[in-house]
Protein backbone atom coordinates (compact mmCIF):
# COMPACT_ATOMS: atom_id res chain seq x y z
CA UNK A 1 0.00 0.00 0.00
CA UNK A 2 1.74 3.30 -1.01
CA UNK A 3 1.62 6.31 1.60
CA UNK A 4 -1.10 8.09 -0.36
CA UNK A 5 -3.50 5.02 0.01
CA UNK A 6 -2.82 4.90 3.51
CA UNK A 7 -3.29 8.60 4.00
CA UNK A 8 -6.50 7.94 2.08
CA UNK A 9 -7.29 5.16 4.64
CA UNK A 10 -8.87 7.50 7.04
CA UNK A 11 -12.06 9.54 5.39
CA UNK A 12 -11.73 13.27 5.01
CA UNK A 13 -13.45 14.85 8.34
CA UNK A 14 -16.25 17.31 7.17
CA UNK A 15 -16.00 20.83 7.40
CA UNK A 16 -18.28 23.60 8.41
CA UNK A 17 -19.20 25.93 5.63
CA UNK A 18 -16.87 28.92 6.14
CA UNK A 19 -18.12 32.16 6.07
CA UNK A 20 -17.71 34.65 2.97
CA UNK A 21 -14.62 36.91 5.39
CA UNK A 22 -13.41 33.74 6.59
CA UNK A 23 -12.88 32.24 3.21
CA UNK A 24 -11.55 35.88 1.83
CA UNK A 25 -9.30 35.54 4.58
CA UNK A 26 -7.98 32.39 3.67
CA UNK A 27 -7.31 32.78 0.27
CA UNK A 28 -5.61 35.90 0.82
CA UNK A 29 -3.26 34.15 3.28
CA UNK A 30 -2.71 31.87 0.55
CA UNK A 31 -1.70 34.06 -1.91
CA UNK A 32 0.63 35.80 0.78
CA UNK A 33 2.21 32.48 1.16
CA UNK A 34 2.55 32.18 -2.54
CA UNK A 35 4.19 35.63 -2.73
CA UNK A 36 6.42 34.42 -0.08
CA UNK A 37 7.59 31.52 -1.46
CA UNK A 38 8.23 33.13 -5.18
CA UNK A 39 10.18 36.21 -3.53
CA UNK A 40 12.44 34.05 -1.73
CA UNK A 41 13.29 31.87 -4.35
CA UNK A 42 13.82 34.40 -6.72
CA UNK A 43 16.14 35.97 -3.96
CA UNK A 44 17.78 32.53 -4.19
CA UNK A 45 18.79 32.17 -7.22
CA UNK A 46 20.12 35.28 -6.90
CA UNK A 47 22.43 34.27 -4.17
CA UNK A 48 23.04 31.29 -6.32
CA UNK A 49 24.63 32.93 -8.86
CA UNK A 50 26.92 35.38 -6.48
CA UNK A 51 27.86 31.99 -4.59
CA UNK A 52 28.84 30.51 -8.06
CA UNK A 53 31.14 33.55 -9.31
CA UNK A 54 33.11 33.54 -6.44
CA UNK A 55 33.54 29.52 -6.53
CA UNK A 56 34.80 30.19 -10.29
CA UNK A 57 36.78 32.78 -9.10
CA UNK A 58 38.54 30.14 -6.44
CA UNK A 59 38.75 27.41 -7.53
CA UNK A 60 38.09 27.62 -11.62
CA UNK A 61 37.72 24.21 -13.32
CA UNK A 62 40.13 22.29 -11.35
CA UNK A 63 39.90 17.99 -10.06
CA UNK A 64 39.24 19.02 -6.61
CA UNK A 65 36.02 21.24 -7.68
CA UNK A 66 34.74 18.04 -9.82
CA UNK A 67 35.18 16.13 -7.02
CA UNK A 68 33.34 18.27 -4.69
CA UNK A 69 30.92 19.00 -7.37
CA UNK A 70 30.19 15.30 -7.82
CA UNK A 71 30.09 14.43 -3.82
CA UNK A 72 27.59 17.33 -3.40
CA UNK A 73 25.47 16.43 -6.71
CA UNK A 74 24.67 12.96 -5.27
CA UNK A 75 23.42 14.56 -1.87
CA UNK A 76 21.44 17.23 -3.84
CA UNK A 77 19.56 14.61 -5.46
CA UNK A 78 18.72 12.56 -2.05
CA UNK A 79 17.89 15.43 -0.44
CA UNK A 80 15.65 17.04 -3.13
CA UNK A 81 13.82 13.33 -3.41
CA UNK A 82 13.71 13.27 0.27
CA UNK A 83 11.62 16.82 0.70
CA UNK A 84 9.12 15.95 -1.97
CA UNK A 85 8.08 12.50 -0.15
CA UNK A 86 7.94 14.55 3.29
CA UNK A 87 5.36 16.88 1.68
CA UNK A 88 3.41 14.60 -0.20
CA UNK A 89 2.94 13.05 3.19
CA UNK A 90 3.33 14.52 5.89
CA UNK A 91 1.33 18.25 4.94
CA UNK A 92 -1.91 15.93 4.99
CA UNK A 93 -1.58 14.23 7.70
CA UNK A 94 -0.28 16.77 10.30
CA UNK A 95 -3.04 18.91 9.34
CA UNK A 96 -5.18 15.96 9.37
CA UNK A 97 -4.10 15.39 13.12
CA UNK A 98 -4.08 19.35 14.23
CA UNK A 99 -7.88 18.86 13.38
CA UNK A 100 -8.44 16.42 15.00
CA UNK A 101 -6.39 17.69 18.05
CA UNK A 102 -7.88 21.50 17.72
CA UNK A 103 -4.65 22.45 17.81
CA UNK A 104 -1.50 21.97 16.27
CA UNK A 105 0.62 18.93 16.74
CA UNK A 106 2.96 17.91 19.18
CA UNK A 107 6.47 19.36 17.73
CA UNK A 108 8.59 17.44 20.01
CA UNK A 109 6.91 14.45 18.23
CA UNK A 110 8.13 16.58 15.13
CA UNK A 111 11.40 17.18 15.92
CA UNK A 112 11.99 13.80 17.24
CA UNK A 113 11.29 12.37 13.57
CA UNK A 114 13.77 15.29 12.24
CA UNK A 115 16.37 14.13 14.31
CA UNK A 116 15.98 10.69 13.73
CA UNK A 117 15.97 11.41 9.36
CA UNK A 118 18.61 13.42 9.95
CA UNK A 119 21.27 10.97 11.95
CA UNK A 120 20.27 8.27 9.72
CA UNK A 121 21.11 10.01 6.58
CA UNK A 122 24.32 11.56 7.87
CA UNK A 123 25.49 7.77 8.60
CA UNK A 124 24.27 6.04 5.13
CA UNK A 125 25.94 9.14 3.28
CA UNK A 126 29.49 8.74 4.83
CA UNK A 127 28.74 4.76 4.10
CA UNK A 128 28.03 5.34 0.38
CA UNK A 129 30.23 7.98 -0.09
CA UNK A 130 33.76 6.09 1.18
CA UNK A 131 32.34 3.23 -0.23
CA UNK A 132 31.90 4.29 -3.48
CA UNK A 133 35.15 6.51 -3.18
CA UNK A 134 37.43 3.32 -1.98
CA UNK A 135 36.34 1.20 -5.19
CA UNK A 136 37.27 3.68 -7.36
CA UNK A 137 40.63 3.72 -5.74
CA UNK A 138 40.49 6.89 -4.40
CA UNK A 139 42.88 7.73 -1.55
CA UNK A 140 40.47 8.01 1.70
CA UNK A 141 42.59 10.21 3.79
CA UNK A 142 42.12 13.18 0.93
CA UNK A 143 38.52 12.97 1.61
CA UNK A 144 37.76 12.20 4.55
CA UNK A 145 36.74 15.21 6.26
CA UNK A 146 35.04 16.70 2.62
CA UNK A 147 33.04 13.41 3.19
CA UNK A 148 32.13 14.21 7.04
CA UNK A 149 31.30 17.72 6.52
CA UNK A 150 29.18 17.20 3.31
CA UNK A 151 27.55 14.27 5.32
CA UNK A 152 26.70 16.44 8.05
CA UNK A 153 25.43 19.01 5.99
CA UNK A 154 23.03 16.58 4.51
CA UNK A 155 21.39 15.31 8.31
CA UNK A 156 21.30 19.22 8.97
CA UNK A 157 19.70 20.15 6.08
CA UNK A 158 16.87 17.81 6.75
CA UNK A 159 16.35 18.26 10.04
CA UNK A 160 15.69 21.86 9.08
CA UNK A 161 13.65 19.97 5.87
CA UNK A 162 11.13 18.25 8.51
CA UNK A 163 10.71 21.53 10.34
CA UNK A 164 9.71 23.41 7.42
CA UNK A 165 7.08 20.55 6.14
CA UNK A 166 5.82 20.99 9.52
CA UNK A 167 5.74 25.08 9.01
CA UNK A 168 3.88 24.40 5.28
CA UNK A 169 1.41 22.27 7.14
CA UNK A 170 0.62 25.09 9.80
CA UNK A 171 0.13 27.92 6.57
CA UNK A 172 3.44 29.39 8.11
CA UNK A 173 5.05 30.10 4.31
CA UNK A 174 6.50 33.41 5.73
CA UNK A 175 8.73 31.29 7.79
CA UNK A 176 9.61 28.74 5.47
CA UNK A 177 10.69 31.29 2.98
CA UNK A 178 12.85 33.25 5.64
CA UNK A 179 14.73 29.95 6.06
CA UNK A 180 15.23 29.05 2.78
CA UNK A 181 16.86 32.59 1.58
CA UNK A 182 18.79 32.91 4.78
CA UNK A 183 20.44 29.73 3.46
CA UNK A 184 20.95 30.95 0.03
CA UNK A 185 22.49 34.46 1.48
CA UNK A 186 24.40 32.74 4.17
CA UNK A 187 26.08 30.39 1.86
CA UNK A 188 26.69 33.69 -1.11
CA UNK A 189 28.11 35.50 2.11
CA UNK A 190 30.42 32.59 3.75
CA UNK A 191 31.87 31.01 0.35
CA UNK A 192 34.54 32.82 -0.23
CA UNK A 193 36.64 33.44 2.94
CA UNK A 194 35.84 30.17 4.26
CA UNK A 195 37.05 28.47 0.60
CA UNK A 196 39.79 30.89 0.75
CA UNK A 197 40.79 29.85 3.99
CA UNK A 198 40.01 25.73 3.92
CA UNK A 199 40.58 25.44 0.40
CA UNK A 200 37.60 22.64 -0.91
CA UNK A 201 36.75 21.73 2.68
CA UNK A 202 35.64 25.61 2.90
CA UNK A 203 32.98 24.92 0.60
CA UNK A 204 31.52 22.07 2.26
CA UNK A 205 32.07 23.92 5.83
CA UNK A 206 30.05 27.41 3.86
CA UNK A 207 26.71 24.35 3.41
CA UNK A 208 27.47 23.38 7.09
CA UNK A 209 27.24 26.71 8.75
CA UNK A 210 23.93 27.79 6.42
CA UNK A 211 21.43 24.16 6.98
CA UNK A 212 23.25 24.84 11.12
CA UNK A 213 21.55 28.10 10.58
CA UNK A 214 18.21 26.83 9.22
CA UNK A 215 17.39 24.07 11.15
CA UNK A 216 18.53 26.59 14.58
CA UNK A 217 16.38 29.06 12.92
CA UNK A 218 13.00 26.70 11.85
CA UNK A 219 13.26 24.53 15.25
CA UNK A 220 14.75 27.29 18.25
CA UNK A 221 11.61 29.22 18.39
CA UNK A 222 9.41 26.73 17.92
CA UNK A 223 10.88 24.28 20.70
CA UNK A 224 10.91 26.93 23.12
CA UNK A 225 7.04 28.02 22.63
CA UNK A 226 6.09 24.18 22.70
CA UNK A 227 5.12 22.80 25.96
CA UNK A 228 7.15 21.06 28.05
CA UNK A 229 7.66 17.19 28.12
CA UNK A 230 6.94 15.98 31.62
CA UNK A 231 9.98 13.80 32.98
CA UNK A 232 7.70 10.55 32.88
CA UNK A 233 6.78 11.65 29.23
CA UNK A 234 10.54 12.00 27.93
CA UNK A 235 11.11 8.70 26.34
CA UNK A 236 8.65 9.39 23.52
CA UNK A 237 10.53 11.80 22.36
CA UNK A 238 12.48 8.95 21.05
CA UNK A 239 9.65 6.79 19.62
CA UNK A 240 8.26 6.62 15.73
CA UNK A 241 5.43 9.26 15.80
CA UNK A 242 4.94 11.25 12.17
CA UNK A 243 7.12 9.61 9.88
CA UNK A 244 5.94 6.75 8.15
CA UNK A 245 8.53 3.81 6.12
CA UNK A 246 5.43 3.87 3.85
CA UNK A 247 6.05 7.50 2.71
CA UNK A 248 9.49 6.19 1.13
CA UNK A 249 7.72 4.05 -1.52
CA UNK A 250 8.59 4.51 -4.62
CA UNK A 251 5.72 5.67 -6.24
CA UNK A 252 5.55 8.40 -3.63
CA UNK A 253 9.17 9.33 -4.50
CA UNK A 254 8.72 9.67 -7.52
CA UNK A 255 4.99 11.44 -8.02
CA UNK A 256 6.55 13.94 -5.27
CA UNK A 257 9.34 14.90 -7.22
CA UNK A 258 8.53 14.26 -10.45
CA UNK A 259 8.86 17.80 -11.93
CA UNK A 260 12.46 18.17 -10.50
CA UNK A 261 13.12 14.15 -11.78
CA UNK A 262 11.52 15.59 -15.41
CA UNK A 263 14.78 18.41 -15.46
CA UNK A 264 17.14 15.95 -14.85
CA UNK A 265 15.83 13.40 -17.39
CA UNK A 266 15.49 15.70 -20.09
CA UNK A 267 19.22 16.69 -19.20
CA UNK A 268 20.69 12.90 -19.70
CA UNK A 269 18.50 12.23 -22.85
CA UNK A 270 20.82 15.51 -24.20
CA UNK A 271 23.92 13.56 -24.26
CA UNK A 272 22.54 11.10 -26.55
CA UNK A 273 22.78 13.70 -28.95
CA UNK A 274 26.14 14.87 -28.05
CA UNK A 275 28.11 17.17 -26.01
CA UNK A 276 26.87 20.67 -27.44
CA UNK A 277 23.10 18.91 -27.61
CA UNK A 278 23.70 19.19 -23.29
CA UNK A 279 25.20 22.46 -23.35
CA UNK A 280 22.14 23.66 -25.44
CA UNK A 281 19.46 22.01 -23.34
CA UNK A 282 20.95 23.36 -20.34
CA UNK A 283 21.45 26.76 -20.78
CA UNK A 284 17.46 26.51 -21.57
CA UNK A 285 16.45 25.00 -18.66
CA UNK A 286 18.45 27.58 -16.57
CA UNK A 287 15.33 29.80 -18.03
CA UNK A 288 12.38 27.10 -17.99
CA UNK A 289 13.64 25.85 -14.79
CA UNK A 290 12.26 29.62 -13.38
CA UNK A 291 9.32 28.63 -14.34
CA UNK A 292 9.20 25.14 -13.23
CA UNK A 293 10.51 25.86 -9.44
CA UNK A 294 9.23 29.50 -8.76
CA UNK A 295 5.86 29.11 -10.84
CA UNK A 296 5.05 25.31 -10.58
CA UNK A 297 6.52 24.06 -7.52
CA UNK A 298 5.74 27.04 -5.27
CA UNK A 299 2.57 27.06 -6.17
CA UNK A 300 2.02 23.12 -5.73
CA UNK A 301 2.99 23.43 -1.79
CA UNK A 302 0.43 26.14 -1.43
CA UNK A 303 -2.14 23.88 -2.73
CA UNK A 304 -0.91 20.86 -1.05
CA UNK A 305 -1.74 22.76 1.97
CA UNK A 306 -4.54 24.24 1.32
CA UNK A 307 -6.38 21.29 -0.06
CA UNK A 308 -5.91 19.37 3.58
CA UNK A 309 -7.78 22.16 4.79
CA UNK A 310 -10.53 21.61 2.56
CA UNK A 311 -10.06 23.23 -0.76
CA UNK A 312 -13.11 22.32 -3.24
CA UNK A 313 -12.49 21.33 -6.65
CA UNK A 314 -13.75 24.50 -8.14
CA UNK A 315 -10.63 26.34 -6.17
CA UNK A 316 -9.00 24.07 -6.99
CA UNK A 317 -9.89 24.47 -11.08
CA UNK A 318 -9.40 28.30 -10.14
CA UNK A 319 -5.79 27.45 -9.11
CA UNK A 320 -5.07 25.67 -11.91
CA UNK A 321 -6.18 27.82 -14.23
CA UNK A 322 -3.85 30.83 -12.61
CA UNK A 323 -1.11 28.86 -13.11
CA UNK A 324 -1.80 27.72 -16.75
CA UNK A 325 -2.65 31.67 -17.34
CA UNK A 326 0.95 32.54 -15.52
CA UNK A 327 2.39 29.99 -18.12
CA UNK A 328 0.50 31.46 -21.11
CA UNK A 329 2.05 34.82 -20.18
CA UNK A 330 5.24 34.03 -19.57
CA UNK A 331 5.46 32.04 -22.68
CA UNK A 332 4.23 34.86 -24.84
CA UNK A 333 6.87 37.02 -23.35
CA UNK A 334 9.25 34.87 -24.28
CA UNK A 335 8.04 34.57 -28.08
CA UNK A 336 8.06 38.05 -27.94
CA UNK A 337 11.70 38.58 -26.50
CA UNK A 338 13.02 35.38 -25.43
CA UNK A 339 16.09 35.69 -28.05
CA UNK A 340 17.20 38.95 -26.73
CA UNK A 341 17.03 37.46 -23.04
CA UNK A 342 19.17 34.59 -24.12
CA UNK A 343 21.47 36.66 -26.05
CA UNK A 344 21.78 39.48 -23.20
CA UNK A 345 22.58 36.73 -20.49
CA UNK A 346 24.69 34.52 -22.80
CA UNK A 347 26.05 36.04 -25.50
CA UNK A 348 29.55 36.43 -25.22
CA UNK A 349 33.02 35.02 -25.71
CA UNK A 350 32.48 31.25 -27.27
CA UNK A 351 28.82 31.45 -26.77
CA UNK A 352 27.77 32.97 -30.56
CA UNK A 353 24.90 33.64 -32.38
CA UNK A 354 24.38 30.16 -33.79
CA UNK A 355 24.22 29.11 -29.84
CA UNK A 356 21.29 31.88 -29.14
CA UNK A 357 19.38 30.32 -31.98
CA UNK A 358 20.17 26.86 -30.60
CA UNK A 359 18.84 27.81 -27.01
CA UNK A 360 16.29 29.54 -27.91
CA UNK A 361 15.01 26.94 -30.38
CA UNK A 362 14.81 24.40 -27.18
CA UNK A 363 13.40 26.50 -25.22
CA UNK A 364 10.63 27.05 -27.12
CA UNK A 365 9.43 23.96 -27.93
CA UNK A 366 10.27 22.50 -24.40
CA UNK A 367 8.04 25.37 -22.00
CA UNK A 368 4.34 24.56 -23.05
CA UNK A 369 5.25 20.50 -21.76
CA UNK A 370 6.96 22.16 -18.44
CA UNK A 371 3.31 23.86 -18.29
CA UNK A 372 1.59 20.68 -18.95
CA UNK A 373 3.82 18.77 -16.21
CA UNK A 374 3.18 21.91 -13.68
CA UNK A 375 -0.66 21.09 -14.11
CA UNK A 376 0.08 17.19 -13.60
CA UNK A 377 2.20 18.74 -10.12
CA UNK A 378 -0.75 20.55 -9.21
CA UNK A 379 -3.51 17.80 -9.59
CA UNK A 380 -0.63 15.48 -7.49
CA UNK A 381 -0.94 17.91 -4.60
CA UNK A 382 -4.60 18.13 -4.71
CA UNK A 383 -5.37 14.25 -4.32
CA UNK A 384 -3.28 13.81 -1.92
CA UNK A 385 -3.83 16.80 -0.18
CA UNK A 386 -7.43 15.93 0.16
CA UNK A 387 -6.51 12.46 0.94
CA UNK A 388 -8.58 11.17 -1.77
CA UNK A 389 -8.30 6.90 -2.32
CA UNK A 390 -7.05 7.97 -5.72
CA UNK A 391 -4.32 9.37 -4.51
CA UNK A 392 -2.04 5.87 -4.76
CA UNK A 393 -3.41 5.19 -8.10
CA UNK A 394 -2.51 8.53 -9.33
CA UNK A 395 1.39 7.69 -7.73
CA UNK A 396 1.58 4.49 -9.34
CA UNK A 397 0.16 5.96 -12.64
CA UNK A 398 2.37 8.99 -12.64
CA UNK A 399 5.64 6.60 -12.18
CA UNK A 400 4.97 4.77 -14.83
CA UNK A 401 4.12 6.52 -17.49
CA UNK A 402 7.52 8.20 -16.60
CA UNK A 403 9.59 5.34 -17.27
CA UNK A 404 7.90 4.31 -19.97
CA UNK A 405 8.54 7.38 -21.81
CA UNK A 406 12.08 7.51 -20.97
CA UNK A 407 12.23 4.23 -22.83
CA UNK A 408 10.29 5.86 -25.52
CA UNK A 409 12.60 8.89 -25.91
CA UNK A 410 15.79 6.28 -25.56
CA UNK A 411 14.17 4.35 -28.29
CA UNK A 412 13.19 7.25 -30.81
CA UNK A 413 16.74 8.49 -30.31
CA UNK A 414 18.52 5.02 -30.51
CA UNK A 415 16.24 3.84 -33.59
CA UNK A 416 13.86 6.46 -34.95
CA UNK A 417 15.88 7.34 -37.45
CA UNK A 418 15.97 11.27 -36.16
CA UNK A 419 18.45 13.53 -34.81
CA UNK A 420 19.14 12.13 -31.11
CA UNK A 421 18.82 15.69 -30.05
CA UNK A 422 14.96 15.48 -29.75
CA UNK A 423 14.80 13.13 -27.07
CA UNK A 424 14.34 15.49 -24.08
CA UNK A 425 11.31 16.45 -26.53
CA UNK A 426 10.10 13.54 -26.88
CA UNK A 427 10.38 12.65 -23.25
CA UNK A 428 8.46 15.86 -21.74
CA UNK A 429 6.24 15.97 -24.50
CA UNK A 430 5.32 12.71 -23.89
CA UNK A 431 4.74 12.32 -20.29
CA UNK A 432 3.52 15.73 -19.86
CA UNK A 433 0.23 14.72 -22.44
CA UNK A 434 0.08 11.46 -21.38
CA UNK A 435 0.07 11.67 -17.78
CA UNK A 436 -2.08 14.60 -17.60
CA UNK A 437 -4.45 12.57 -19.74
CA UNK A 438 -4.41 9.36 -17.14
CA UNK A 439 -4.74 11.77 -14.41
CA UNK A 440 -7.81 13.32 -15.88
CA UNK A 441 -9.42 9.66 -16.56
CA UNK A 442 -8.66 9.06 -13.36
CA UNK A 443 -10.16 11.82 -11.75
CA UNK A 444 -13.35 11.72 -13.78
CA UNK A 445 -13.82 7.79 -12.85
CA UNK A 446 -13.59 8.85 -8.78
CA UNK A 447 -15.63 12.17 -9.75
CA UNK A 448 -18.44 11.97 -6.94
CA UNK A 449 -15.51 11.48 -4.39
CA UNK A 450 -13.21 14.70 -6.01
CA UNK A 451 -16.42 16.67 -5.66
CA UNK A 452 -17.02 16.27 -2.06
């Protein structure tokens, strides 16, 4: 049974019909949230790209950046796929249990789950890591403390992960946004001296000190307004409360991430067409990705939340149909001046006309699938949100249909008798119709349940 079934397991509890302020009070806390969580990753990437110039500036293109590079890439990726399974699953159900409570949850219960992801994934990353480093007959002692730190970083960072699902699932997105660009700044601010100073181990000391920071700055405050554990009471602290094995499943890995796992597909179906074919598709999806994690992704986790607290379908519809009007607009904008915005950000040195065309090219034909696969994102949060018996179907579905049209791309590019470089095409174009399709069967089959 995969987590959404479970979650489904228990019926939705009935709500009182709000009143008209109540609602207008809602909804505009909701689009504060929204605002929140768009400024700050905005302010982000922004950071991002001061933290990267000063990285080139240290340490240019050399072994022990690839290294680091590498190390980090492979924690990125576990983290990222961890975060999408803890909202899928756990928004629902802790607002599930504050209802049922009147009140919020207990956050020692919380933290004691953060704590426990956290350990747990610092010890299976040093594991993996000097594993994987000793049979490739790399010399331990050089990285052994890149390894520790970088491990760290990772049980940090999701300790502070688990605290922010928990500050999603309370409607806190002011908070959760605060956290997230503190990290960003802290890490733009910290980079340099401390790589100047450590050399590589700087770098993974810079993501040590910012995830310190945001898990001292998501937990402190609220630890010290929770109430106190009686003496006798102390030892659940340390038992399994919120955390489910069940939200680990694959399906629920992958239908909670599968926007982020869509970038990085679309980026390993470039190299079947060649080095430059990757270079192209990524500079695009530097500028689709903007749309896909500030749009899309934001706007999923306000609807996650707000559909355990009720949301009908026709908000719901309403939703969607903001976000599908926020890709129509963006995507005329960049008909209109795309080009120049590739050729202003890009344009120089080895990066020529021919490569504008190139980018721009992609980037064109790849956005309206990203818009179709932001919808799919959407309708993901909703069900499960809602806590709708669908909700596992729609997981298993969703996989799926992913894999299958990686094998589809693989196979147009290894025997379709085209140019390899429209795989990533034919990949998003593929699962974004076809997915969106099954989840729209699927809906319509369960429609007395969705309109409830």
């Amino acid at each position: 049974m995969s987590a959404a079934v479970s979650l489904a397991a228990a019926p939705v509890l009935p709500t009182a019909p709000e009143a008209p302020a109540r609602k207008g009070e809602r909804d505009g806390a909701y689009l504060r949230g929204y605002v929140y969580l768009v400024g700050a990753n905005l302010g982000a990437k922004a950071a991002g790209i001061v933290r990267e110039l000063a990285v080139a500036a240290l340490f240019g293109t050399s072994p022990a950046l690839g290294l680091y590079v590498l190390l980090k890439s492979g924690l990125e990726a576990a983290s990222v796929t961890a975060t999408g399974a803890f909202q899928l699953s756990l928004v629902p159900r802790l607002v599930r249990l504050a209802r049922e409570g009147g009140g919020d949850v207990d956050v020692r219960a919380l933290f004691a789950d953060a704590l426990r992801v956290g350990a747990l994934a610092a010890v299976l990353s040093v594991t993996v890591m000097l594993g994987a480093l000793a049979a490739a007959g790399h010399a331990l002692a050089d990285v052994a403390v890149l390894t520790v730190l970088l491990s760290l970083s990772l049980g940090l960072l999701l300790v502070g992960v688990v605290g922010m699902v928990g500050h999603q699932a309370g409607g806190r997105f002011g908070k959760m946004s605060g956290a997230y660009l503190l990290t960003a700044v802290l890490m733009a601010s910290f980079v340099y001296p401390l790589g100047r100073w450590f050399g590589i181990e700087g770098l993974a000391l810079t993501w040590l000190v910012a995830v310190t920071a945001q898990a001292s700055l998501v937990w402190g405050p609220t630890l010290r307004a929770a109430p106190r554990v009686e003496a006798g009471h102390r030892a659940n602290l340390f038992v399994p409360a919120l955390l489910k094995g069940s939200d680990f499943r694959p399906a629920v890995l992958v239908a909670g991430n599968q926007m982020v796992l869509s970038l990085i597909i679309v980026r390993l179906l470039a190299s079947l067409g060649g080095l430059e074919a990757v270079a192209v598709v990524n500079y695009a999806l530097v500028l689709s990705g903007l749309f896909v994690t500030t749009v899309a992704r934001n706007m999923s986790s306000v609807v996650l939340k707000a559909s355990a607290d009720g949301l009908t379908w026709r908000r719901f519809g309403q939703a969607l149909g903001l976000q599908f009007a926020l890709c129509a607009a963006l995507y005329g904008g960049l008909a209109l001046g795309g080009e120049a915005v590739v050729r202003l950000l890009f344009e120089r040195g080895a990066f020529g006309g021919g490569s504008t065309a190139a980018v721009y090219s992609f980037l064109m034909r790849v956005f309206p699938a990203f818009a179709l696969v932001g919808g799919l994102d959407l309708l993901v949060a909703y069900v499960n949100g809602r806590g709708l018996a669908v909700a596992g179907r729609l997981s298993t579905v969703v996989s799926s249909i992913l894999v299958a049209a990686v094998a589809v791309a693989w196979g147009v590019a290894q025997w379709g008798g085209v140019s390899a470089g429209v795989a990533p095409l034919v990949f998003v174009g593929l699962y974004g119709v076809t997915a969106l399709a099954a989840a729209g069967f699927l809906l319509t089959r369960r429609g007395q349940e969705v309109a409830r």
